[in-house]
N, C-alpha and C. Protein backbone atom coordinates (compact mmCIF):
# COMPACT_ATOMS: atom_id res chain seq x y z
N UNK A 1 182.62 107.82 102.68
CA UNK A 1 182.51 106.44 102.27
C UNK A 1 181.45 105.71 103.09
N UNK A 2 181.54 105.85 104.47
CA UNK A 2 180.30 105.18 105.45
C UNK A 2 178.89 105.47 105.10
N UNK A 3 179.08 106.70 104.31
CA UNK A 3 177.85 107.65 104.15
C UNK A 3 176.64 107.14 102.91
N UNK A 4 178.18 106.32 101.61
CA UNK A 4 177.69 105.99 100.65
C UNK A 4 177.08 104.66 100.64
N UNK A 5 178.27 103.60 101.55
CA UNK A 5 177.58 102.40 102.18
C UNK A 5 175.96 102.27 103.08
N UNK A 6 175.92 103.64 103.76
CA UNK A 6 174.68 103.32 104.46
C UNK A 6 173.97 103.95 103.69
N UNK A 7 173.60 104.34 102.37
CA UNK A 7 172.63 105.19 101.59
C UNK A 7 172.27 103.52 100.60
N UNK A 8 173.25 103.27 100.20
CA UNK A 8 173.30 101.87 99.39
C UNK A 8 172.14 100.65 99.99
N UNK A 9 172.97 100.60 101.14
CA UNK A 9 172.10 99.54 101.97
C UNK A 9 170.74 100.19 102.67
N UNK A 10 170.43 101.44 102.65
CA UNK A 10 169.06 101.74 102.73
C UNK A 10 168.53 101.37 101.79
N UNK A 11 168.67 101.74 100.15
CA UNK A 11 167.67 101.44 99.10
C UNK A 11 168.27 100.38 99.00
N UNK A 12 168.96 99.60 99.25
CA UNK A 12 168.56 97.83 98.80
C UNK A 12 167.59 97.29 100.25
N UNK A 13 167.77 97.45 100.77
CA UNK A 13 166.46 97.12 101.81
C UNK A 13 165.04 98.21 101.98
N UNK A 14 164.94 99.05 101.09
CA UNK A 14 163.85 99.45 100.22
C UNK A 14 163.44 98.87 99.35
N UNK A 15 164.44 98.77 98.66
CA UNK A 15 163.66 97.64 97.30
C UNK A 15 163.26 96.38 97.87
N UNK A 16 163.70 95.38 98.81
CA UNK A 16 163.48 94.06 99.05
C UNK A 16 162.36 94.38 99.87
N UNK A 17 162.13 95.51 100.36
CA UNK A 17 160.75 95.37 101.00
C UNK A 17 159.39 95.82 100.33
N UNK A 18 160.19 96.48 99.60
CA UNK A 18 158.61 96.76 98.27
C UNK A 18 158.65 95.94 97.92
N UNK A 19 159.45 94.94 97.05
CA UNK A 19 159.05 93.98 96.67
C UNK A 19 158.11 92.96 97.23
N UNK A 20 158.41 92.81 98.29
CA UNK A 20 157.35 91.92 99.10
C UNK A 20 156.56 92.59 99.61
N UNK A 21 156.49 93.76 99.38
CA UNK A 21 154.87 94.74 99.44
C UNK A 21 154.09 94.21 98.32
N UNK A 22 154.81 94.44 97.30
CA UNK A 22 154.02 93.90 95.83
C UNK A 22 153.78 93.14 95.94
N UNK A 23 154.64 91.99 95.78
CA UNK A 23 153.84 90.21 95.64
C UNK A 23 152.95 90.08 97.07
N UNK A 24 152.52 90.33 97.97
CA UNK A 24 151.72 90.31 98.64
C UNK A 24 150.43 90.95 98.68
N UNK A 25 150.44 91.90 97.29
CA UNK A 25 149.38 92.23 97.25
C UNK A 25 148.89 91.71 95.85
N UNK A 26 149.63 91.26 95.19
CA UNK A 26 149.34 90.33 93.54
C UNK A 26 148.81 89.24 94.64
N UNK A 27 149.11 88.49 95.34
CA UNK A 27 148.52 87.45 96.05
C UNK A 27 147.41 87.41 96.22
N UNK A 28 146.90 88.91 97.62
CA UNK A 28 145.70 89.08 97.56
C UNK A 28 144.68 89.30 96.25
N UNK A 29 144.91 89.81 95.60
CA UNK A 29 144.29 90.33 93.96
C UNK A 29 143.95 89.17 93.33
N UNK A 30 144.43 87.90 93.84
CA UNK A 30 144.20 86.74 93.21
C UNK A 30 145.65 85.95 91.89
N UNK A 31 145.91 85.34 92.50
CA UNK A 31 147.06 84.36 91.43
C UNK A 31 148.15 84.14 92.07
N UNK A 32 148.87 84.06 91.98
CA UNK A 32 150.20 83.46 92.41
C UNK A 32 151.51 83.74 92.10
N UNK A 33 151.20 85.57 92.53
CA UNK A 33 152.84 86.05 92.16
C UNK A 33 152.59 86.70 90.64
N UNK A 34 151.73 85.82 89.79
CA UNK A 34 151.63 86.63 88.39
C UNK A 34 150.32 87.24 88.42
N UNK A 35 149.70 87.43 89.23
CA UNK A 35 148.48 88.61 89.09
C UNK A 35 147.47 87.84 88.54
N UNK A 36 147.49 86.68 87.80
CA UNK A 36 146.47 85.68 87.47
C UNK A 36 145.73 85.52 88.43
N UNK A 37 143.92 85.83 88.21
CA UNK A 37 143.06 85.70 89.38
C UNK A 37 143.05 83.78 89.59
N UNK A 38 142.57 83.62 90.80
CA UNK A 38 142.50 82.34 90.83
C UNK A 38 140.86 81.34 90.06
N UNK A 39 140.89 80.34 89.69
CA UNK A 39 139.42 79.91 89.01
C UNK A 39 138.60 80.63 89.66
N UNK A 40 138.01 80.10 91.22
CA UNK A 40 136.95 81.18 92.25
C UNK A 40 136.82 82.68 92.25
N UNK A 41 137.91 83.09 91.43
CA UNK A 41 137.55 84.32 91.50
C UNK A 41 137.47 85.53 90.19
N UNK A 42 137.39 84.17 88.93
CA UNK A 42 137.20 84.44 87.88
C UNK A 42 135.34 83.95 87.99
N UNK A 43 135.17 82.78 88.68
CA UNK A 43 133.75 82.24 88.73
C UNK A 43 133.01 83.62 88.70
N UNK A 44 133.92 84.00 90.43
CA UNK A 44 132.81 85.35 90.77
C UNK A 44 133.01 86.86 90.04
N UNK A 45 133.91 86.91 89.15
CA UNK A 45 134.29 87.81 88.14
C UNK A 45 132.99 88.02 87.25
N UNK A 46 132.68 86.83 86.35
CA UNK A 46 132.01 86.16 85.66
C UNK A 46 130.35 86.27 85.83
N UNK A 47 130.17 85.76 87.30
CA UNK A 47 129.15 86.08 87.76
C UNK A 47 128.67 87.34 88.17
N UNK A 48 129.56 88.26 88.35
CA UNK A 48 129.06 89.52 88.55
C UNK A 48 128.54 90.59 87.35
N UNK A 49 129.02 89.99 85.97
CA UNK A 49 129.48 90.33 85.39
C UNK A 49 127.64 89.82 84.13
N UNK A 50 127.64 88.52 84.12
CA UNK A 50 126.70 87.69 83.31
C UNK A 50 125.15 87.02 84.34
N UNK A 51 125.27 86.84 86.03
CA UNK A 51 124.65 86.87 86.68
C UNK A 51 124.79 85.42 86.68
N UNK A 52 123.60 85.18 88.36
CA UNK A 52 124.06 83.62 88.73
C UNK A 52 124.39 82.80 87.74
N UNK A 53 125.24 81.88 87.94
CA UNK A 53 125.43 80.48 87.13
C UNK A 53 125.08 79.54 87.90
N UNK A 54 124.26 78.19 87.49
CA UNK A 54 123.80 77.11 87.90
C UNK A 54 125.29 76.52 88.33
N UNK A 55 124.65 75.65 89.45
CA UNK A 55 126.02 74.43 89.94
C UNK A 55 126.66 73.74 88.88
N UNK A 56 125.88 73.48 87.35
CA UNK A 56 126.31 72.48 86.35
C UNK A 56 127.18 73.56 85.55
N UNK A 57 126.84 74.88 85.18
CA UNK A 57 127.61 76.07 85.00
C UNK A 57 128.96 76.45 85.34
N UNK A 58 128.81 76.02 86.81
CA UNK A 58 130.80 76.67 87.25
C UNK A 58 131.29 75.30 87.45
N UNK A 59 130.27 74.22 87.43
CA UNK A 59 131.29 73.02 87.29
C UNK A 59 132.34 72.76 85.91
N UNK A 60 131.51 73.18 84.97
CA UNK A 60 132.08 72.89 83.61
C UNK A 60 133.15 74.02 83.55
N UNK A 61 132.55 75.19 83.67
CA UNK A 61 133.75 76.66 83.95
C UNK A 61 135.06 76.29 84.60
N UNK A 62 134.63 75.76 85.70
CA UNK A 62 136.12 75.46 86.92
C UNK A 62 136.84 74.52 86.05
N UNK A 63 136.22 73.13 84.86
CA UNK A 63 136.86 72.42 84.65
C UNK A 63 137.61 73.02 83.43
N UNK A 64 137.11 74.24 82.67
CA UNK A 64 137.62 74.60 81.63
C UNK A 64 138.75 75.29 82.20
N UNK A 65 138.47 76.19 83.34
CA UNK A 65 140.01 76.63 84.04
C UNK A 65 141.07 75.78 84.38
N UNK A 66 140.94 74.85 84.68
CA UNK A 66 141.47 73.81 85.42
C UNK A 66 142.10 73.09 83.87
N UNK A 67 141.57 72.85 82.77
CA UNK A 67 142.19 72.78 81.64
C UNK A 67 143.35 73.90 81.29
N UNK A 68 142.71 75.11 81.28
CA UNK A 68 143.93 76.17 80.98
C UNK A 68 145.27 76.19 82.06
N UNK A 69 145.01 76.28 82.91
CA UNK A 69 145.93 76.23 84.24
C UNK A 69 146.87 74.80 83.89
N UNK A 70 146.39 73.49 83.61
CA UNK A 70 147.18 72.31 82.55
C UNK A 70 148.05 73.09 81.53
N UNK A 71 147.38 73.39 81.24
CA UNK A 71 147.97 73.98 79.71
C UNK A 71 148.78 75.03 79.32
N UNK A 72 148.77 76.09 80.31
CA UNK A 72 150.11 77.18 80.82
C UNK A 72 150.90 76.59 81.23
N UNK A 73 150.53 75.48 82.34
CA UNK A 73 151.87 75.15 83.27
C UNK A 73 152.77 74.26 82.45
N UNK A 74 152.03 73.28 81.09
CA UNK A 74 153.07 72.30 80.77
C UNK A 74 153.59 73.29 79.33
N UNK A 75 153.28 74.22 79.47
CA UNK A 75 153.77 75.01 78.18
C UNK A 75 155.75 75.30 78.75
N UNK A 76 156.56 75.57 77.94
CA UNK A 76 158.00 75.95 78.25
C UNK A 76 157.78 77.62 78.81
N UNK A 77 158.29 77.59 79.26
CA UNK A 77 158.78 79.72 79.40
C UNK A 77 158.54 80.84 78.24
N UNK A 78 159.52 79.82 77.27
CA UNK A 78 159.59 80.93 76.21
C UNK A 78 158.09 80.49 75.36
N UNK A 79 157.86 79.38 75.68
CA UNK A 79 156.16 79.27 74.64
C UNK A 79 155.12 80.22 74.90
N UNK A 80 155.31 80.22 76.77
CA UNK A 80 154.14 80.60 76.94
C UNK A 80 153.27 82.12 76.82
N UNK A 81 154.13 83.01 76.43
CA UNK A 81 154.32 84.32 75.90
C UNK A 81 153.29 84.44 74.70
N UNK A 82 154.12 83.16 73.55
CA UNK A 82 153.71 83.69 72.06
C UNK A 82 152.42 82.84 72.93
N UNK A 83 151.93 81.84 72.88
CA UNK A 83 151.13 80.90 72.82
C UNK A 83 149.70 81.37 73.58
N UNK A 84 150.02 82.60 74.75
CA UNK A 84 148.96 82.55 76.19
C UNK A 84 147.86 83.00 75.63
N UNK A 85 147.79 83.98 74.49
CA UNK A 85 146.45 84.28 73.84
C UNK A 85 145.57 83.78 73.73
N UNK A 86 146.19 82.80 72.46
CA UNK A 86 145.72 81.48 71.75
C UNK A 86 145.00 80.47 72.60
N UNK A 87 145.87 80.07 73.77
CA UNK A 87 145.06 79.01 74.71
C UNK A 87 144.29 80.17 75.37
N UNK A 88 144.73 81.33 75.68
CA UNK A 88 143.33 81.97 76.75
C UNK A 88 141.58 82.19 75.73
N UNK A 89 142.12 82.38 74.63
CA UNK A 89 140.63 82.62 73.52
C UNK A 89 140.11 81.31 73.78
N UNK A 90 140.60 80.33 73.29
CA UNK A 90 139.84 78.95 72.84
C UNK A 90 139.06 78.81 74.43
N UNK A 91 140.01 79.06 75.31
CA UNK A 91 139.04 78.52 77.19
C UNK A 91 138.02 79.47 76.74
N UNK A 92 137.95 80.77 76.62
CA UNK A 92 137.02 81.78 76.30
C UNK A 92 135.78 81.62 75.70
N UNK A 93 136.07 80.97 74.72
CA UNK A 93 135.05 80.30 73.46
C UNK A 93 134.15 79.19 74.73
N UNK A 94 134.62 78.55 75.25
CA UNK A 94 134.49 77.04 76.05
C UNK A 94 133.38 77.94 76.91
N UNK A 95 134.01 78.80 77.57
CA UNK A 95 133.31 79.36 78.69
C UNK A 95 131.86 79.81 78.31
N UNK A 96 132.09 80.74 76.87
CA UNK A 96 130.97 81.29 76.46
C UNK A 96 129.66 80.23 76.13
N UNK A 97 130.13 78.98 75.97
CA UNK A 97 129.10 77.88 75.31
C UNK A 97 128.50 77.28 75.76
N UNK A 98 128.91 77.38 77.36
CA UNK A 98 128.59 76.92 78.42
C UNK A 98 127.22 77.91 78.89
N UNK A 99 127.01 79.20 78.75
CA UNK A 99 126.28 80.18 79.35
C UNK A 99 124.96 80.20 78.30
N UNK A 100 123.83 81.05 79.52
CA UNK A 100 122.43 81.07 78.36
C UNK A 100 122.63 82.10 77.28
N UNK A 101 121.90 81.95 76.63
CA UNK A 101 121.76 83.26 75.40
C UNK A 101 122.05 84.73 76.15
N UNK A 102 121.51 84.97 77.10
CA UNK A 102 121.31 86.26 78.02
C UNK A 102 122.61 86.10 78.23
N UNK A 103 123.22 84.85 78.82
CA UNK A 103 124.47 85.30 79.73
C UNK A 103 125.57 85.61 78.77
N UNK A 104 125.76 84.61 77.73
CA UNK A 104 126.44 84.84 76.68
C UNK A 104 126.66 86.43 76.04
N UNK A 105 125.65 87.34 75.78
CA UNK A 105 125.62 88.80 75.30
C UNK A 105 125.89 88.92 76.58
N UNK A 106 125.96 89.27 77.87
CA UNK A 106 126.59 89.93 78.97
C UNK A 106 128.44 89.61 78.71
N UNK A 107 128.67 88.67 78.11
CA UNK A 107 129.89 87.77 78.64
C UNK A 107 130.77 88.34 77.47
N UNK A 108 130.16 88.78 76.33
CA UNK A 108 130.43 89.50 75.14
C UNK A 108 131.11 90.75 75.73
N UNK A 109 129.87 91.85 76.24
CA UNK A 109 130.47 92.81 77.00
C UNK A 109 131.62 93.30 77.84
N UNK A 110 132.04 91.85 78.22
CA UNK A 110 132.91 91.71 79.80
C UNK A 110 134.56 92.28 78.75
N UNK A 111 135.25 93.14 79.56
CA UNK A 111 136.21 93.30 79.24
C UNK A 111 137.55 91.89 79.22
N UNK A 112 137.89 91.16 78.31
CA UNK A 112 138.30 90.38 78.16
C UNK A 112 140.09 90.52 78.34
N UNK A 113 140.97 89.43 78.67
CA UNK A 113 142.19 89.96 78.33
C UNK A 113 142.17 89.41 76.40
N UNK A 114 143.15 90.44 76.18
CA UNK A 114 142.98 90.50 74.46
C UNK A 114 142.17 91.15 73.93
N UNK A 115 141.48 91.67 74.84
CA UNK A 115 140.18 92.28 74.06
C UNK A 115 139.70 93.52 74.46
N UNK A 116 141.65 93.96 75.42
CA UNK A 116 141.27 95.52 75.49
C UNK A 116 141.10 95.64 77.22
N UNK A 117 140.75 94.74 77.68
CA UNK A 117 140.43 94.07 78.92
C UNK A 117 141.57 94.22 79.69
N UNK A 118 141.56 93.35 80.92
CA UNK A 118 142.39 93.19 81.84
C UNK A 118 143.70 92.25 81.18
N UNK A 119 144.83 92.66 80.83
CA UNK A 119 145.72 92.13 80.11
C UNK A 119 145.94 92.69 78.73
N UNK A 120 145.07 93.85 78.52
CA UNK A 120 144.33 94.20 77.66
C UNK A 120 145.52 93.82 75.96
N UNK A 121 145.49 94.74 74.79
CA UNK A 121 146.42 94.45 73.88
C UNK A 121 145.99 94.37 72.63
N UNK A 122 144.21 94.01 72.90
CA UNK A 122 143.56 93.54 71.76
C UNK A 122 143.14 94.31 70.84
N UNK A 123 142.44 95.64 71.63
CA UNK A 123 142.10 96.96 71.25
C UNK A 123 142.94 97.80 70.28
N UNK A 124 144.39 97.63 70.75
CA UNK A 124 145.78 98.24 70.40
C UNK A 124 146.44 97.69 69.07
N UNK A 125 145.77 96.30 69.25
CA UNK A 125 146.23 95.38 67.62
C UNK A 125 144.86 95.39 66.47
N UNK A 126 144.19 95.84 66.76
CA UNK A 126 143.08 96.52 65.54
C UNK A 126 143.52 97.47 65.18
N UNK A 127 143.60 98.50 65.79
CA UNK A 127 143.96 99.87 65.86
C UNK A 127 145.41 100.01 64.51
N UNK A 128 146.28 98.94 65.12
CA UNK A 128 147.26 98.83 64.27
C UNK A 128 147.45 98.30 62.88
N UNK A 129 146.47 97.62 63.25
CA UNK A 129 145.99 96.26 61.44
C UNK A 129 145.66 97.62 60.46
């Protein structure tokens, strides 16, 4: 019986410490517990990705994030599931309109979430249509 108690309470203080292995490294990775990179590090996502952006460039970018980040947070729980696509495309669209012709076809390229990308899903729902 002592044997089964101290096997128990090893893997529950295994699990509580992976766990906070994990979210400490979703942290570092960027977001806040949900793996969501933070704006700065979608900027530099972006930029690595489409090449420098002007100061008037990630101003409008940061503000289009800074719109979505509004717009997840006042969404309910259960909305934000069906809904996160929908608002992540339209910022998407925003972002793209913002960039030059050049950057725009780079930005095309960029693995998108929905689009197969990081979050990916998008790839998987053609496939299925």
């Amino acid at each position: 019986m002592k044997l089964r108690k101290f096997i128990i309470t090893a893997i529950a203080a295994a699990a509580i410490a992976s766990t906070a292995t994990l979210q400490a490294q979703d942290e570092k990775k960027g977001g806040k517990g949900g793996g969501m990179p933070t704006a700065e590090q979608r900027i530099e996502r972006l930029e690595t990705a489409v090449g420098s952006l002007t100061a008037e460039q990630k101003k409008k970018i940061l503000d289009i994030y800074a719109k979505l980040s509004e717009k997840v947070a006042a969404m309910p729980q259960e909305e934000r599931r069906a809904k996160m696509m929908e608002v992540f495309a339209a910022s998407q669209k925003e972002v793209r309109a913002v960039l030059t012709p050049e950057q725009a076809k780079k930005f095309d390229d960029m693995p998108q979430m929905g689009r197969g990308g990081s979050g990916g899903g998008g790839e998987r729902k053609k496939k299925d249509q």
